[in-house]
PDB file of N, CA and C in Angstrom:
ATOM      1  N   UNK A   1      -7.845 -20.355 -20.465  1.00  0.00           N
ATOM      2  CA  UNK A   1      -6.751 -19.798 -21.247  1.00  0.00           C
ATOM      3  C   UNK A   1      -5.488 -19.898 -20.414  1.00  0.00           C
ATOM      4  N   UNK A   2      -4.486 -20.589 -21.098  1.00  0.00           N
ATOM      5  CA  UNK A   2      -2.993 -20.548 -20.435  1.00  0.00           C
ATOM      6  C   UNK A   2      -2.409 -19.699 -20.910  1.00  0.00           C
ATOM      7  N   UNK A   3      -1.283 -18.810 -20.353  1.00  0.00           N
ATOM      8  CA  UNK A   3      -0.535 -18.049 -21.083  1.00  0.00           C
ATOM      9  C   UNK A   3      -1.029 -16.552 -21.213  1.00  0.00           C
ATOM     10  N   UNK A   4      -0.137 -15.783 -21.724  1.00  0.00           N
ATOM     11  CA  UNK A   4      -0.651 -14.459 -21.602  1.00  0.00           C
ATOM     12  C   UNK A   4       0.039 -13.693 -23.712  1.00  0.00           C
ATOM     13  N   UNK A   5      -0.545 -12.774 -23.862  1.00  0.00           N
ATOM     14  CA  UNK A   5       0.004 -11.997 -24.632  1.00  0.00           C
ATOM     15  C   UNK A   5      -0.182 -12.507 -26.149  1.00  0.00           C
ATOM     16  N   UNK A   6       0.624 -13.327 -26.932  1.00  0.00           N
ATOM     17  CA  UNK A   6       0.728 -13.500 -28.263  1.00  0.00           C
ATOM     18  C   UNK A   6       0.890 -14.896 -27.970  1.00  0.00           C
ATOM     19  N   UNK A   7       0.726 -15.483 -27.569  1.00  0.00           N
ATOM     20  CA  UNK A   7       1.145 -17.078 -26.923  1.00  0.00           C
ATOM     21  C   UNK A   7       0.582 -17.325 -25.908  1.00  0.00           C
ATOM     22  N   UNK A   8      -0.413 -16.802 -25.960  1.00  0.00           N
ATOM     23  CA  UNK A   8      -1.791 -18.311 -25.092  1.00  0.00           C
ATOM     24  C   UNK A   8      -2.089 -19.069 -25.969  1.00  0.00           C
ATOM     25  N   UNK A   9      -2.863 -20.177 -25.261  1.00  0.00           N
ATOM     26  CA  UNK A   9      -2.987 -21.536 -25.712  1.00  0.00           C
ATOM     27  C   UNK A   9      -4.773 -21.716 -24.790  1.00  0.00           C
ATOM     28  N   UNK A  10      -5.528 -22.005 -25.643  1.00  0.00           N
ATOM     29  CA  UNK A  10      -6.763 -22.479 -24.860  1.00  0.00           C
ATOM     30  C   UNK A  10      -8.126 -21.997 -26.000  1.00  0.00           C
ATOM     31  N   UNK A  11      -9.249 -21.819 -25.034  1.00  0.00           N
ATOM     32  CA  UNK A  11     -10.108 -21.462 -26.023  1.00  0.00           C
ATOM     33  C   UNK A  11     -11.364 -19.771 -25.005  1.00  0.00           C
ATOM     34  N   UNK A  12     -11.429 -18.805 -25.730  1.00  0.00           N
ATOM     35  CA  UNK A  12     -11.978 -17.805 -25.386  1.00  0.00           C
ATOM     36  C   UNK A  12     -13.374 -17.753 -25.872  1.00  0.00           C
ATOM     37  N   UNK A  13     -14.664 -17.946 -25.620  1.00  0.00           N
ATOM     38  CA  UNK A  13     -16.035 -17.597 -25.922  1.00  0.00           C
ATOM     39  C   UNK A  13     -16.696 -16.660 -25.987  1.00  0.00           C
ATOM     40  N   UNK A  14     -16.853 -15.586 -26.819  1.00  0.00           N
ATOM     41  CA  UNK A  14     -17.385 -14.271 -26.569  1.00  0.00           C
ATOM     42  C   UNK A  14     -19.088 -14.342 -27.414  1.00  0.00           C
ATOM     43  N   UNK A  15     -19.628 -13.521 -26.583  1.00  0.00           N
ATOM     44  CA  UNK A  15     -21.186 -12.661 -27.341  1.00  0.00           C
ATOM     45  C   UNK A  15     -20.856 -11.875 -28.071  1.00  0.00           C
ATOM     46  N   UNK A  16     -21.380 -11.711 -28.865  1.00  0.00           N
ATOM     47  CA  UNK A  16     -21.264 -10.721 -30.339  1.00  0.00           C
ATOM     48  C   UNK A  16     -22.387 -10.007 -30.165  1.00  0.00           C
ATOM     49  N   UNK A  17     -22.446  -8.797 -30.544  1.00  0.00           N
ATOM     50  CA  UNK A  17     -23.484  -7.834 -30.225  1.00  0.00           C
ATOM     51  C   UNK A  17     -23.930  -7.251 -31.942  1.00  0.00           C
ATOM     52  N   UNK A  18     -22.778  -7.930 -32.799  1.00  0.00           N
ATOM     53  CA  UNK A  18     -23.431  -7.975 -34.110  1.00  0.00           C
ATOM     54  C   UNK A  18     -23.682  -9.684 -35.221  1.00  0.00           C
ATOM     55  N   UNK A  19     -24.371  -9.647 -35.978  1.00  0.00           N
ATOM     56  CA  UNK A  19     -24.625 -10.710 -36.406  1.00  0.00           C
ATOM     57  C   UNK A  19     -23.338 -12.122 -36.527  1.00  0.00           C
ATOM     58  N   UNK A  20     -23.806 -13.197 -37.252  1.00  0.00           N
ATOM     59  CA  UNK A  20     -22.848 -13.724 -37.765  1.00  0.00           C
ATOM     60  C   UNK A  20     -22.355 -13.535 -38.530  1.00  0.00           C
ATOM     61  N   UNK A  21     -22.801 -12.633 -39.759  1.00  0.00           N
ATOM     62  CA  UNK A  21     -22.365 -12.358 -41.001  1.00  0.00           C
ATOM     63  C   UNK A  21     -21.769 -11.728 -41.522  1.00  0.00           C
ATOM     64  N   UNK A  22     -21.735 -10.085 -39.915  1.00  0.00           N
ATOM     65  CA  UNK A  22     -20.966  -9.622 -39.777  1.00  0.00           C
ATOM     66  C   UNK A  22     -19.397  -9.458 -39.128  1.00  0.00           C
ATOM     67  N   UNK A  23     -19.918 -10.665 -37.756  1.00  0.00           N
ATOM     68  CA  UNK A  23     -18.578 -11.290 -37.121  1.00  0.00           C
ATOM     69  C   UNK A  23     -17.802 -12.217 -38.435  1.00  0.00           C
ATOM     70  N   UNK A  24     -18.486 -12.772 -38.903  1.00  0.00           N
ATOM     71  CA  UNK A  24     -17.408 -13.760 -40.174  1.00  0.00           C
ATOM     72  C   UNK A  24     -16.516 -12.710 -40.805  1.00  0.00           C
ATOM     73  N   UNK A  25     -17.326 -11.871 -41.333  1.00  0.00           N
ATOM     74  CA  UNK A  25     -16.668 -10.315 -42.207  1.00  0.00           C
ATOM     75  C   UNK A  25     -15.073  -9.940 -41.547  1.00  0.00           C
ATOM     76  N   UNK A  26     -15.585  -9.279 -40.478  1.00  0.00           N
ATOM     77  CA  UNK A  26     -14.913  -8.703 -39.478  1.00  0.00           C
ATOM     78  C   UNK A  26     -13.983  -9.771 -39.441  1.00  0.00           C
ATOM     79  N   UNK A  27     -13.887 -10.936 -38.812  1.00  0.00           N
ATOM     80  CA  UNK A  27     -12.532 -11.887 -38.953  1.00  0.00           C
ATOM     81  C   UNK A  27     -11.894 -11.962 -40.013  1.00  0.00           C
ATOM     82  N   UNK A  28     -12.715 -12.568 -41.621  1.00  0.00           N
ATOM     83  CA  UNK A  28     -11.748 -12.730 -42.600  1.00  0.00           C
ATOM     84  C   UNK A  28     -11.359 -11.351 -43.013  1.00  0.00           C
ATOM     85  N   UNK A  29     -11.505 -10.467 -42.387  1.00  0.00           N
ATOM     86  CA  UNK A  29     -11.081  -9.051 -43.450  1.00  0.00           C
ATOM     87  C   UNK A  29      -9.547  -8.504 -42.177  1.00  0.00           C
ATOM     88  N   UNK A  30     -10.044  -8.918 -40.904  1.00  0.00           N
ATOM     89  CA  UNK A  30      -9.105  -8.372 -40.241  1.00  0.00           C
ATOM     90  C   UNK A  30      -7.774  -9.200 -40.003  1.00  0.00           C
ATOM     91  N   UNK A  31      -7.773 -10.164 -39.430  1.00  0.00           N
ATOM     92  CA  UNK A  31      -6.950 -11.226 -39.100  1.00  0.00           C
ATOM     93  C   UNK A  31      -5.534 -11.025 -39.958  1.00  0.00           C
ATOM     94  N   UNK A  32      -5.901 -11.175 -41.287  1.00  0.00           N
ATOM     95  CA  UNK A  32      -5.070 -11.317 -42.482  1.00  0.00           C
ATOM     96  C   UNK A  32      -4.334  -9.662 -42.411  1.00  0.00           C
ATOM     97  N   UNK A  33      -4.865  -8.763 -42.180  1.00  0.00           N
ATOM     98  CA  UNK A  33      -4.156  -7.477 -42.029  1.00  0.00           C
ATOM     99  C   UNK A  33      -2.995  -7.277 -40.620  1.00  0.00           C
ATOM    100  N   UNK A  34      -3.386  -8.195 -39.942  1.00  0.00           N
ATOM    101  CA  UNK A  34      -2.371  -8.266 -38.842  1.00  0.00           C
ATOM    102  C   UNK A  34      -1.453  -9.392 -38.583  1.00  0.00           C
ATOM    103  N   UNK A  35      -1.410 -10.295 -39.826  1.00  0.00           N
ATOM    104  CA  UNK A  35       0.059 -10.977 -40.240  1.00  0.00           C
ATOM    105  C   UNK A  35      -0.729 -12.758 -40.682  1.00  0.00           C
ATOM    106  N   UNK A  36      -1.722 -12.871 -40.326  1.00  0.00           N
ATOM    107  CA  UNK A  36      -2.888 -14.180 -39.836  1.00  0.00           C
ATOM    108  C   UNK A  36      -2.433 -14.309 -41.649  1.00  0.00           C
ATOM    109  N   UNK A  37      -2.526 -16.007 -42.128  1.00  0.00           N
ATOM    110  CA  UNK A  37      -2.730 -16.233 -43.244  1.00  0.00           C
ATOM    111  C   UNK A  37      -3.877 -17.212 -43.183  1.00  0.00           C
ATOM    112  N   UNK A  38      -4.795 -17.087 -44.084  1.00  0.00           N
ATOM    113  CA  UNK A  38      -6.295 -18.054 -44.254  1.00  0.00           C
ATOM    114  C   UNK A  38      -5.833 -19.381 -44.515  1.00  0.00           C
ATOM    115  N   UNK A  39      -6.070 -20.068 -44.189  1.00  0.00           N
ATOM    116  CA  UNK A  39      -6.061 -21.781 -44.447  1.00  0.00           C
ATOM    117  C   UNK A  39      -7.001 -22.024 -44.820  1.00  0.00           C
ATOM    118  N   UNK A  40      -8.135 -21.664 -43.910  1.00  0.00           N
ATOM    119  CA  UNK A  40      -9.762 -22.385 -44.340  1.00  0.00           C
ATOM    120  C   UNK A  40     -10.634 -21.425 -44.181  1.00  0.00           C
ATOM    121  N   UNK A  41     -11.922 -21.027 -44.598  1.00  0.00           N
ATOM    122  CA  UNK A  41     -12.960 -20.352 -44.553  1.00  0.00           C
ATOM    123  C   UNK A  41     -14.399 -21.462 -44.437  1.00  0.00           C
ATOM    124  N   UNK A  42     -15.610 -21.390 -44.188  1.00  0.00           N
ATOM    125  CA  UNK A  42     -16.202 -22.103 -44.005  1.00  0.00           C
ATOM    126  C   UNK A  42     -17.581 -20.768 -43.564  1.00  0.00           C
ATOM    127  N   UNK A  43     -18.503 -20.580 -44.621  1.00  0.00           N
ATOM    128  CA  UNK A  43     -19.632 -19.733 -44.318  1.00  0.00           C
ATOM    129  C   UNK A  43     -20.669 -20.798 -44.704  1.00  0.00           C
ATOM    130  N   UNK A  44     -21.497 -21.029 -42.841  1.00  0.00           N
ATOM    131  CA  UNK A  44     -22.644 -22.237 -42.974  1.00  0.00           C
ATOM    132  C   UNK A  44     -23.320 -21.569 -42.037  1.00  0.00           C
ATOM    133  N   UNK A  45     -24.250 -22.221 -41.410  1.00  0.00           N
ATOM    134  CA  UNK A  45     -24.799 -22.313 -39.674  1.00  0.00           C
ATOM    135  C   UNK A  45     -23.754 -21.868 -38.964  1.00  0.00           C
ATOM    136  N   UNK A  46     -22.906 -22.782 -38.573  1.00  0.00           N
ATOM    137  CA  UNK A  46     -21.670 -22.858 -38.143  1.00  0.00           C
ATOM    138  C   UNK A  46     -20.383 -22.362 -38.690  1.00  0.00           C
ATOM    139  N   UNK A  47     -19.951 -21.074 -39.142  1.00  0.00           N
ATOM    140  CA  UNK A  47     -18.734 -20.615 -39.521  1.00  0.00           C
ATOM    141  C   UNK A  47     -17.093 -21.223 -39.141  1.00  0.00           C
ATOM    142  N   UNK A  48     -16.209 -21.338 -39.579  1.00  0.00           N
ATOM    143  CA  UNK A  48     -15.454 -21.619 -39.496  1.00  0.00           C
ATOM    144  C   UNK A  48     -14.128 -21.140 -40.115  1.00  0.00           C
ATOM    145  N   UNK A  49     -13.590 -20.436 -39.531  1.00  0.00           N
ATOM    146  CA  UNK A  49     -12.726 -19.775 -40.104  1.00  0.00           C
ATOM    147  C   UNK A  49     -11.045 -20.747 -39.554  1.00  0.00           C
ATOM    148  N   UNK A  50      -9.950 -21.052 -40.271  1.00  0.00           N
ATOM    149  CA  UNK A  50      -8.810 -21.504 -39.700  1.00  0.00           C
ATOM    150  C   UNK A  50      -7.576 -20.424 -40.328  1.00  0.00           C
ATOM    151  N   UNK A  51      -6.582 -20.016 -38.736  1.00  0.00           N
ATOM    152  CA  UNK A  51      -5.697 -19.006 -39.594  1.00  0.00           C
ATOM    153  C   UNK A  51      -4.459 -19.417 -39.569  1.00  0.00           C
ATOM    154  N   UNK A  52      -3.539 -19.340 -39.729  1.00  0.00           N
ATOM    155  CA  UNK A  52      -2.060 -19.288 -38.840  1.00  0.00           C
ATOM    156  C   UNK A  52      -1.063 -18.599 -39.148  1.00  0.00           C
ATOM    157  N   UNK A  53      -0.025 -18.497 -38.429  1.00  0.00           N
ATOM    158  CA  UNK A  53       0.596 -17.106 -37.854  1.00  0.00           C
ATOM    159  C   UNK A  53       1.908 -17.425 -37.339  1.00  0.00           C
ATOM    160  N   UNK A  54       3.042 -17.927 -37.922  1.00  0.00           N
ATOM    161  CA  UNK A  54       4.605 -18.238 -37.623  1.00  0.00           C
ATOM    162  C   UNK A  54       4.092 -19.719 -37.137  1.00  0.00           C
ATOM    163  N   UNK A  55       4.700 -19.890 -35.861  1.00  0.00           N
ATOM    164  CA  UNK A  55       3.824 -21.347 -35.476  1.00  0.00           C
ATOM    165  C   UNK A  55       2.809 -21.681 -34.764  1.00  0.00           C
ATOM    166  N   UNK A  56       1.993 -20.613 -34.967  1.00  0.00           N
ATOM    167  CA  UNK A  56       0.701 -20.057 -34.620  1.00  0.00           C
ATOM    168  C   UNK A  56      -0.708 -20.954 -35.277  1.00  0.00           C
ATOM    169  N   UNK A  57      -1.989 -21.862 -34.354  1.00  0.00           N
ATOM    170  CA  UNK A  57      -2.777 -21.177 -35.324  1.00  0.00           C
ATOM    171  C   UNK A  57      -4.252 -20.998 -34.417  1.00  0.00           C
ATOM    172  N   UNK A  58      -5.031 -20.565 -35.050  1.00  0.00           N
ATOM    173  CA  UNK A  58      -6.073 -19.585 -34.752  1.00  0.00           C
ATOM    174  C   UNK A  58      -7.190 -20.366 -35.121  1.00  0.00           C
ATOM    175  N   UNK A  59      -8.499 -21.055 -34.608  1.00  0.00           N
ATOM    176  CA  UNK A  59      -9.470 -21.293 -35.149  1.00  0.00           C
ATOM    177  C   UNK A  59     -10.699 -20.764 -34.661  1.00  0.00           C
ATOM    178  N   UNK A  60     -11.639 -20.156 -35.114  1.00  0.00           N
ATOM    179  CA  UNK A  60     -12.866 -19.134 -35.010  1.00  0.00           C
ATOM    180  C   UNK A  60     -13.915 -19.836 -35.451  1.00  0.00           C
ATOM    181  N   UNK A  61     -15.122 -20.170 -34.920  1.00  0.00           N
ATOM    182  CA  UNK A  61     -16.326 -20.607 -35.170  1.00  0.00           C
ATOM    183  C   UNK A  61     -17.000 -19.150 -34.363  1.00  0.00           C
ATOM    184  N   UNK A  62     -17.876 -19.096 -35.701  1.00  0.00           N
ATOM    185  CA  UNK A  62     -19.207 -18.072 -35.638  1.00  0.00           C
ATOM    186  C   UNK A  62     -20.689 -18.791 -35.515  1.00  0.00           C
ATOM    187  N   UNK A  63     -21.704 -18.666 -34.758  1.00  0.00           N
ATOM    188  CA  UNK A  63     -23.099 -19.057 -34.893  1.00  0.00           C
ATOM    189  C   UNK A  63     -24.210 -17.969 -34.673  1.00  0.00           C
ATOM    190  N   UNK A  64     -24.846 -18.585 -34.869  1.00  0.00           N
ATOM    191  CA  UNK A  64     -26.053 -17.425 -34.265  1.00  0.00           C
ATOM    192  C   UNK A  64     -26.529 -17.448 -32.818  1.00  0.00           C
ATOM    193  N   UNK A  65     -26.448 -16.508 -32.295  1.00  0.00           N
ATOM    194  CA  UNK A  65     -26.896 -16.388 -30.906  1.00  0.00           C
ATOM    195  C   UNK A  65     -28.488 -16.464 -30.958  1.00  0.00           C
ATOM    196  N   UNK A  66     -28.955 -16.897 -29.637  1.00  0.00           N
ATOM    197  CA  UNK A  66     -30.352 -17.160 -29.436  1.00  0.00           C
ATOM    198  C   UNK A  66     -30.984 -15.454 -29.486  1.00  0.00           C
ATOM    199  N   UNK A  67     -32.930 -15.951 -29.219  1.00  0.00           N
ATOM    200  CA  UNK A  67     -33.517 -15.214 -29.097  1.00  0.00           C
ATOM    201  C   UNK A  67     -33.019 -15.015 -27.700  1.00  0.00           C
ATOM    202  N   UNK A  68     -33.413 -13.264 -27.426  1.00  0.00           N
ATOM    203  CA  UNK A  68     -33.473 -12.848 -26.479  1.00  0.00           C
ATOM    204  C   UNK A  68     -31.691 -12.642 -25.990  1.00  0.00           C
ATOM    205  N   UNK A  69     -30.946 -13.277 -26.441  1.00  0.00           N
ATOM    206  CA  UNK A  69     -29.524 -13.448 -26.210  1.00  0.00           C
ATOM    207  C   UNK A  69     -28.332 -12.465 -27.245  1.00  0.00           C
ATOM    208  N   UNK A  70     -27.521 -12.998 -27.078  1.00  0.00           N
ATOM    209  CA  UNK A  70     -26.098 -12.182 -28.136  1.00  0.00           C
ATOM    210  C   UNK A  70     -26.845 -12.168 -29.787  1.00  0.00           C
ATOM    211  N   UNK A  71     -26.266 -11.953 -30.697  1.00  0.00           N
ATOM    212  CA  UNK A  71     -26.664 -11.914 -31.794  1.00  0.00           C
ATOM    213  C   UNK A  71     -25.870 -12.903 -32.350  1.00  0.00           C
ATOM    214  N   UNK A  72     -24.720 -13.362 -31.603  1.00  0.00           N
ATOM    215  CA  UNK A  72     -23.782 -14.115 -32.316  1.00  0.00           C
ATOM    216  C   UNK A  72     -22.969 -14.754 -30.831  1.00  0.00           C
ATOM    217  N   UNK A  73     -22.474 -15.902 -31.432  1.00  0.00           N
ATOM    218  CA  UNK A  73     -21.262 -16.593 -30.312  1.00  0.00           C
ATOM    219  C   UNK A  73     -19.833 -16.850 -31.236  1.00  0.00           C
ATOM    220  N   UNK A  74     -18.865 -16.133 -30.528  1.00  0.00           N
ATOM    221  CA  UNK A  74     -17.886 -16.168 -31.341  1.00  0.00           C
ATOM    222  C   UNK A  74     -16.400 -17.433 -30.174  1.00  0.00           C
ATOM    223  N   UNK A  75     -16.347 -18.310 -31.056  1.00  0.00           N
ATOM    224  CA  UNK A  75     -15.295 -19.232 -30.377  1.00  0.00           C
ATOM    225  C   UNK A  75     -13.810 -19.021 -30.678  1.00  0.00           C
ATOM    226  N   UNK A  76     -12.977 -18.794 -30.228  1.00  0.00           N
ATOM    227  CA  UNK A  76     -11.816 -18.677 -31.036  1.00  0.00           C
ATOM    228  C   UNK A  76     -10.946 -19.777 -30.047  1.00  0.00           C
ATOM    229  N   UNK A  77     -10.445 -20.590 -30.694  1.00  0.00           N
ATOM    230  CA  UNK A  77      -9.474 -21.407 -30.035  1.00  0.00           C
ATOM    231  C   UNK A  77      -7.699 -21.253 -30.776  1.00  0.00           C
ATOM    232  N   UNK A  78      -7.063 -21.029 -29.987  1.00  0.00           N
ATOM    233  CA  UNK A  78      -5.737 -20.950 -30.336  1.00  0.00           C
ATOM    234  C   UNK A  78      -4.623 -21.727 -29.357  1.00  0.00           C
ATOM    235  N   UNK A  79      -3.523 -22.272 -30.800  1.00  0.00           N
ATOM    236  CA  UNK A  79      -2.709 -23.294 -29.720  1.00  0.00           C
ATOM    237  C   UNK A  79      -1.280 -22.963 -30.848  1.00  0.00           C
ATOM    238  N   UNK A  80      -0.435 -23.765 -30.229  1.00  0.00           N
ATOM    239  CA  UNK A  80       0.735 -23.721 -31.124  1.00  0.00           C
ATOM    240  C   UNK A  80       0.727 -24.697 -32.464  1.00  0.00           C
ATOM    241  N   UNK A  81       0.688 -24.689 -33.866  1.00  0.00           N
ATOM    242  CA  UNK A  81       0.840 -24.822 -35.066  1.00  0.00           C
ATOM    243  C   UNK A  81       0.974 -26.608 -34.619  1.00  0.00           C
ATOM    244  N   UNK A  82       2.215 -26.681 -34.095  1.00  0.00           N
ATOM    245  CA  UNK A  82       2.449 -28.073 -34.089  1.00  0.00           C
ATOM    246  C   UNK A  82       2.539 -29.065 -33.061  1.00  0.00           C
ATOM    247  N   UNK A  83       1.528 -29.043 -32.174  1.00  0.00           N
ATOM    248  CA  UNK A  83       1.689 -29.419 -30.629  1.00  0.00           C
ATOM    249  C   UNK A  83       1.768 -30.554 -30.943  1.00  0.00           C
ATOM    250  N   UNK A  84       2.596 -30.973 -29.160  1.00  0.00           N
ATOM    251  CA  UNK A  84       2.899 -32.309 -29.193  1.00  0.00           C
ATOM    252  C   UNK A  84       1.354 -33.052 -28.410  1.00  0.00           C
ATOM    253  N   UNK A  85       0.462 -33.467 -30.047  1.00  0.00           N
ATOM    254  CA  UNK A  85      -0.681 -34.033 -29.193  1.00  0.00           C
ATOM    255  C   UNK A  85      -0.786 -35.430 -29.292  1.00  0.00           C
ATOM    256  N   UNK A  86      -1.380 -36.664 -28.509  1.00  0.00           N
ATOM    257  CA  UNK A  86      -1.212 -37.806 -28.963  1.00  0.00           C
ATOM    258  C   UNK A  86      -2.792 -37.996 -28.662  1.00  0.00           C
ATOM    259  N   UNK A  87      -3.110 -39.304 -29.702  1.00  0.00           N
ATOM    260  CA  UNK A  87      -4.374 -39.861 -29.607  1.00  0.00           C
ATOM    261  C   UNK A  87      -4.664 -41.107 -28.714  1.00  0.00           C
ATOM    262  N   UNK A  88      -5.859 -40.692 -27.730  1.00  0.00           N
ATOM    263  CA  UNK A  88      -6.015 -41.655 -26.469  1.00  0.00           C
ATOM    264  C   UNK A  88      -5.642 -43.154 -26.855  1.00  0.00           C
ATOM    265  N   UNK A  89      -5.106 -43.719 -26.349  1.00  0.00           N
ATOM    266  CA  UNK A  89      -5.062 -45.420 -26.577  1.00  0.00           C
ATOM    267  C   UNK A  89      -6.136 -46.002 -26.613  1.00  0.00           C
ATOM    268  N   UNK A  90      -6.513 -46.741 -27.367  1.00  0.00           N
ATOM    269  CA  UNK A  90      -7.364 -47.770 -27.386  1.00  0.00           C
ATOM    270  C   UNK A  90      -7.167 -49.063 -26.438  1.00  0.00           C
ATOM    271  N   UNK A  91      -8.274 -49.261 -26.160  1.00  0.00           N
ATOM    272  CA  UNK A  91      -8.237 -50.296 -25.159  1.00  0.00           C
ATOM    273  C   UNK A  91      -9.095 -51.509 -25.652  1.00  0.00           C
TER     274      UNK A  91
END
């Protein structure tokens, strides 16, 4: 993670100590109450939630955590809306 506060840029990995079904919940119900607008939703294996936020955006993948492990793995990657990214050259 680069950056601090409302403007980092990178990606954070957390254990969930409640399901996926409930981490999906918990994102699409909260996010949007604290300014986040939904772009995409995505309830599979693999959750996928996309948000964004001025020139903000937010992307969240939910899974199921293993036996014996978290109940859930929650990914959230966040960067700026419109980065300056370019695609590797071909060679």
């Amino acid at each position: 993670i680069i950056g601090r506060g409302d403007n980092w840029v990178g990606r954070a990995v957390l254990s969930g100590a409640q399901n996926s079904t409930d981490i999906y919940a918990f994102f699409q119900a909260e996010y949007p109450k604290s300014g986040w607008t939904t772009v995409s939703a995505i309830k599979a294996k693999t959750s996928i939630l996309v948000f964004t936020k001025g020139d903000r955006t937010a992307t969240i993948e939910v899974v199921d955590g293993s036996l014996g492990g978290p109940k859930s793995v929650i990914m959230i990657t966040s960067s700026p809306k419109n980065a300056n990214v370019q695609a590797p050259a071909r060679k």
